[in-house]
Protein backbone atom coordinates (compact mmCIF):
# COMPACT_ATOMS: atom_id res chain seq x y z
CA UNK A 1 14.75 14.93 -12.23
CA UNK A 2 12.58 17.07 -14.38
CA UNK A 3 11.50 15.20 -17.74
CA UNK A 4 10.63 18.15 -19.62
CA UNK A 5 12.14 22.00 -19.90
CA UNK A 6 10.38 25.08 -20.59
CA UNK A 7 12.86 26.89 -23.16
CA UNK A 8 12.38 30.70 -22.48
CA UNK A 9 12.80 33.99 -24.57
CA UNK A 10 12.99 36.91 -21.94
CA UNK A 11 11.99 40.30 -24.05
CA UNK A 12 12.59 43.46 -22.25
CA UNK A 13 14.47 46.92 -23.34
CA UNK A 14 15.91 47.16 -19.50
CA UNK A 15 18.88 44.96 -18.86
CA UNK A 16 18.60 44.97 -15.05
CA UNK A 17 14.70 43.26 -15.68
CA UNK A 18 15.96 40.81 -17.57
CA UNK A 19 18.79 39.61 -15.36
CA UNK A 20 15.97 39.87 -12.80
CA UNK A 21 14.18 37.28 -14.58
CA UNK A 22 17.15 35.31 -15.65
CA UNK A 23 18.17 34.60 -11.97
CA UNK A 24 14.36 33.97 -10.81
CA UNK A 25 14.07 30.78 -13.34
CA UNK A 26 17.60 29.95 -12.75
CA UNK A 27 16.60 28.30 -9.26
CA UNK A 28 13.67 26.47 -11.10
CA UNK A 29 14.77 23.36 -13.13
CA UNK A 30 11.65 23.57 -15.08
CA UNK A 31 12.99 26.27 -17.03
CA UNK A 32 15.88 27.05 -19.45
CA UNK A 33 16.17 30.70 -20.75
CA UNK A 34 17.65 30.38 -23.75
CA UNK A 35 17.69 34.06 -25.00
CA UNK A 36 17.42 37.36 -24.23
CA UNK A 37 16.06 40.83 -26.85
CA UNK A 38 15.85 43.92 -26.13
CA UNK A 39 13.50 45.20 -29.22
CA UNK A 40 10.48 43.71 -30.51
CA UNK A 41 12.20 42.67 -34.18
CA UNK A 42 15.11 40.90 -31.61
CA UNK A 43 12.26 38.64 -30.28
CA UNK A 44 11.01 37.88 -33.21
CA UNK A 45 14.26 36.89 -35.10
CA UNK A 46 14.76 35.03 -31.59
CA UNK A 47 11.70 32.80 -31.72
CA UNK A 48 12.96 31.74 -35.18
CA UNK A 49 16.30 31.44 -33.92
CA UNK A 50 16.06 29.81 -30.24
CA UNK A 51 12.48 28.00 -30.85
CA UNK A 52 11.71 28.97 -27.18
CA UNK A 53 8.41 27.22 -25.55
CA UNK A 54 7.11 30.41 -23.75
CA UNK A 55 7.99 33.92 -24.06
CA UNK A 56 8.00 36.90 -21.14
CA UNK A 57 7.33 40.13 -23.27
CA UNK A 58 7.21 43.99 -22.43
CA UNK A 59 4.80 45.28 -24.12
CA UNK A 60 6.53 48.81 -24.99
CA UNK A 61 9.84 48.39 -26.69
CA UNK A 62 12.06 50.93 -28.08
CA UNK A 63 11.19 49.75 -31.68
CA UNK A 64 7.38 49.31 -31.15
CA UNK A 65 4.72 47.79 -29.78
CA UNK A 66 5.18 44.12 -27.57
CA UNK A 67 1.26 42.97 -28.69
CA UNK A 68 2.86 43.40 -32.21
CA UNK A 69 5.84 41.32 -31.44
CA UNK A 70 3.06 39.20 -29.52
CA UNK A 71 0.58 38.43 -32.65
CA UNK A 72 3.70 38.11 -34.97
CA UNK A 73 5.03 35.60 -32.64
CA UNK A 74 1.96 33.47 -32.43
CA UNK A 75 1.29 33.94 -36.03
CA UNK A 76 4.85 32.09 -36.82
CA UNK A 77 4.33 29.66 -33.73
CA UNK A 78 0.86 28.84 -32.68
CA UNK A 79 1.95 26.48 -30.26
CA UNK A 80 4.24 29.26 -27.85
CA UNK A 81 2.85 30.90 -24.98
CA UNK A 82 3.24 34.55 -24.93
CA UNK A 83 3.21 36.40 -21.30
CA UNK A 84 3.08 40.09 -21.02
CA UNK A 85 4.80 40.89 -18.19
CA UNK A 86 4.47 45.17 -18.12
CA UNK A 87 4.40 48.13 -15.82
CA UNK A 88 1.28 49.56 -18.62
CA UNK A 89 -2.36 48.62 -16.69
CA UNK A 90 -4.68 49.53 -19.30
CA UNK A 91 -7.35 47.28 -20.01
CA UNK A 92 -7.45 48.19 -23.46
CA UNK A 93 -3.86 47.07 -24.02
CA UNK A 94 -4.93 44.07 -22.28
CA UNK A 95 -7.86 43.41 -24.64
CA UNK A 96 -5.23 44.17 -27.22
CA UNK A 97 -3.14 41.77 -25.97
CA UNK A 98 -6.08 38.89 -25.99
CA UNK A 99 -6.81 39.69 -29.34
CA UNK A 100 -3.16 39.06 -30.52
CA UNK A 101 -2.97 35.67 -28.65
CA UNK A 102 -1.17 36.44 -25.36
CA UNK A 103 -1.27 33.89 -22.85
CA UNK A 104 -1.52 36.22 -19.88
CA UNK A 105 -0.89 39.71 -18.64
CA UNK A 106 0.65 40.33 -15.52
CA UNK A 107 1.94 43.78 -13.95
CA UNK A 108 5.62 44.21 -13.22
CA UNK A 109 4.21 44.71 -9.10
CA UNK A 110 3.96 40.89 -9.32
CA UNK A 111 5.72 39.24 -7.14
CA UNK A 112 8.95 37.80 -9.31
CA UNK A 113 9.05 34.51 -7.77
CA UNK A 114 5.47 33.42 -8.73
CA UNK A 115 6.55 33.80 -12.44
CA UNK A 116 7.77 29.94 -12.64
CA UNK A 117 4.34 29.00 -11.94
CA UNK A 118 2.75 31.52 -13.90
CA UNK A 119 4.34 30.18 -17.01
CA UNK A 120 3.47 26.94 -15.77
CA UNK A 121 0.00 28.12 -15.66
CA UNK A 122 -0.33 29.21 -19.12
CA UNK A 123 1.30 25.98 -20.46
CA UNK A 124 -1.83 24.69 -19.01
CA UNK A 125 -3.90 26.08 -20.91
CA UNK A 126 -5.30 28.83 -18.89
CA UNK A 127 -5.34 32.57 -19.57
CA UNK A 128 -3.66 34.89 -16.47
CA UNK A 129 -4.93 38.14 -15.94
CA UNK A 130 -3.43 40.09 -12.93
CA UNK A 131 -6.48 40.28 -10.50
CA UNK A 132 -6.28 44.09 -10.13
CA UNK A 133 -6.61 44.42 -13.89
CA UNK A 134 -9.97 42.32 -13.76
CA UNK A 135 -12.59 45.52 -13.94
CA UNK A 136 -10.53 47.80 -16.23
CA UNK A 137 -9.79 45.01 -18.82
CA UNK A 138 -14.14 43.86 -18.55
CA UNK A 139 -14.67 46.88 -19.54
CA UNK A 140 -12.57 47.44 -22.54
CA UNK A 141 -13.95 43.91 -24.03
CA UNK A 142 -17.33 45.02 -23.77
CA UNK A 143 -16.83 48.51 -25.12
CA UNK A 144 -14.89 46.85 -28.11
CA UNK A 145 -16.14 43.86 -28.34
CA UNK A 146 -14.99 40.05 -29.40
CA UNK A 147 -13.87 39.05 -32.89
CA UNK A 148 -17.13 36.45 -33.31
CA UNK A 149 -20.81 37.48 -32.58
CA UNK A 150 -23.77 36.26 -30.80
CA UNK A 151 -24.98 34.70 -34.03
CA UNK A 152 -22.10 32.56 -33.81
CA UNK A 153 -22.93 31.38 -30.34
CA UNK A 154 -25.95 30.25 -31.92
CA UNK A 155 -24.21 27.83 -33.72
CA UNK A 156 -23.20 25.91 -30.77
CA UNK A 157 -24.54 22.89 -29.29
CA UNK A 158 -25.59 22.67 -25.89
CA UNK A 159 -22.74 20.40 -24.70
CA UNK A 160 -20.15 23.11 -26.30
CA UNK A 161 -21.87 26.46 -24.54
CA UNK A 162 -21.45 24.40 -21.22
CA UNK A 163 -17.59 23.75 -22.00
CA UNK A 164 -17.83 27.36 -23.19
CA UNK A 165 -18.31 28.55 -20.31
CA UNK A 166 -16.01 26.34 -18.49
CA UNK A 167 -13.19 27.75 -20.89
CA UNK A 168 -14.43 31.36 -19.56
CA UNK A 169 -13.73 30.22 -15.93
CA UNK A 170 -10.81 29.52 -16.80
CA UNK A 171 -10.79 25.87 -16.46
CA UNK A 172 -8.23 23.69 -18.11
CA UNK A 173 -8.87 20.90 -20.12
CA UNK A 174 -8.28 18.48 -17.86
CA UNK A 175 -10.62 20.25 -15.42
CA UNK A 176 -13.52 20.37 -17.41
CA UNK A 177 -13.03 16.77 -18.54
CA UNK A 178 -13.65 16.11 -14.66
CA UNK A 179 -16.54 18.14 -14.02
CA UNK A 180 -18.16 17.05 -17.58
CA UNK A 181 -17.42 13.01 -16.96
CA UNK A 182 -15.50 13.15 -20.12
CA UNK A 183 -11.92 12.28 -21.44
CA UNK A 184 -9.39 14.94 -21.98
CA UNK A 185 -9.20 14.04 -25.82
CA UNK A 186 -12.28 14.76 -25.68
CA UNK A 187 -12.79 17.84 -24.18
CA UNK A 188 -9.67 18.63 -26.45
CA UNK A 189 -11.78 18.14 -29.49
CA UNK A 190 -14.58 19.96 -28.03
CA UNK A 191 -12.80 23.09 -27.72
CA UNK A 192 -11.53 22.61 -31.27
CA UNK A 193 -14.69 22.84 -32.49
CA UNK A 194 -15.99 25.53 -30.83
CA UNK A 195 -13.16 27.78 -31.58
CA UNK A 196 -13.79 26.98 -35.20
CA UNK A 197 -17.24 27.75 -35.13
CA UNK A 198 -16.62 31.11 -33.55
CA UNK A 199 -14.09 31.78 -35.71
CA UNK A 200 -11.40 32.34 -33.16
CA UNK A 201 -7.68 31.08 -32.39
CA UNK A 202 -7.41 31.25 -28.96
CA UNK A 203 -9.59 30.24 -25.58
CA UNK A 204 -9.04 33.87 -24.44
CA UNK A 205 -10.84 35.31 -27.27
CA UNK A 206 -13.65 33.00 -26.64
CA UNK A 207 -13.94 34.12 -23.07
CA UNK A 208 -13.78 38.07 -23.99
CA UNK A 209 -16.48 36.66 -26.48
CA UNK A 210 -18.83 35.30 -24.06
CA UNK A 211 -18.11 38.13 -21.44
CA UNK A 212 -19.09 40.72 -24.51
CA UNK A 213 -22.62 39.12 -24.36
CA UNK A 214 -23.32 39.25 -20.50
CA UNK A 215 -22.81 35.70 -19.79
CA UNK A 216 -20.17 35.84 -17.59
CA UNK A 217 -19.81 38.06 -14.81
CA UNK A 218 -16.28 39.91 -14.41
CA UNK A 219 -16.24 37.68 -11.16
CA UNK A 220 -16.36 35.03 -13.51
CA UNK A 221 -13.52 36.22 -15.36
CA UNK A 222 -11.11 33.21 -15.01
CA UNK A 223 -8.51 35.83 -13.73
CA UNK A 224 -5.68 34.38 -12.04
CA UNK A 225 -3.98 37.19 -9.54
């Protein structure tokens, strides 16, 4: 018996994709989809109207743009976990994306039965980034840069650049509370800290930050294929 349900919001203008998805979770009892749009104003009224926990977004909808939809979303909901789930493999969408508070970006190519734990995934905590988008996506965050700046970094203990670059590894909580030798609360208040100090909302931004100033390698990217 699963304990707890993922409530879903499927965004995507083509019908067929979206009964594509609907069937995929519908053999996974982790997941509920509780609505489908088709425009990115539908997914917004949605997430008002549904409360989903995660949301699988096209990024271009008839309307407009799916990072719009995306940072609206996230603005309204901090908590929800936005997935980009797209055809469009520019790495400056993706950095567009990171910057609005996506969750992940993977490529319609993915394999549709790895979604479940995708999502699962990001409800972790972690930031997915299709591993063929990994070198095109590097180099749009270093050509336009992170929202925070290397004086901020400055402002960080020793203790926090370590989890710092942890988070940029991609490491969950939970993760670097085992490799650190500390508790998950912790950790958990560590990463509050240093996303205040930098001035940013989301572990994603903090990696692009960190990857902006050369210390992380794109190999180091915390991509998840």
């Amino acid at each position: 018996m699963v304990d707890t349900i993922t409530r879903l919001l499927l965004v995507d203008d083509q019908h067929i994709v979206r009964l594509g998805l609907r069937n995929v979770f519908a053999t996974d009892p982790r997941y509920l989809v509780v609505a489908e749009a088709s425009t990115a104003a539908q997914a917004v009224m949605l997430v008002k109207e549904s409360n989903p926990d995660a949301v699988i977004m096209e990024v271009n909808l008839p309307d407009g743009s799916g990072i719009q939809a995306c940072r609206e979303i996230v603005s309204m909901k901090p908590s929800i976990r936005v997935l980009m789930f797209t055809t469009c493999a520019d790495g400056d969408i993706v950095y567009a994306a990171i910057v609005a508070g996506a969750a992940g970006y993977l490529l319609k190519h993915t394999d549709p039965e790895r979604l479940p734990e995708a999502i699962s995934v990001a409800l972790g905590g972690q930031w997915l980034l299709d591993a063929r988008l990994v070198p095109s996506t590097m180099q749009a965050i270093r050509r336009n840069g992170g929202r925070g700046d290397r004086g901020d970094l400055a402002s960080l203990s020793e203790h926090e650049l370590a989890i710092l670059k942890l988070i940029a590894d991609g490491k969950t909580n939970r993760e670097i509370a085992h490799i650190l030798c500390l508790s998950e609360h912790t950790v958990k208040q560590y990463v509050s800290n240093i996303l205040q100090k930098l001035h940013l909302a989301r572990r994603a931004q903090a990696a692009a930050l960190i990857a902006q100033y050369g210390l992380l390698s794109i190999d180091g990217a915390g991509a998840r294929a």
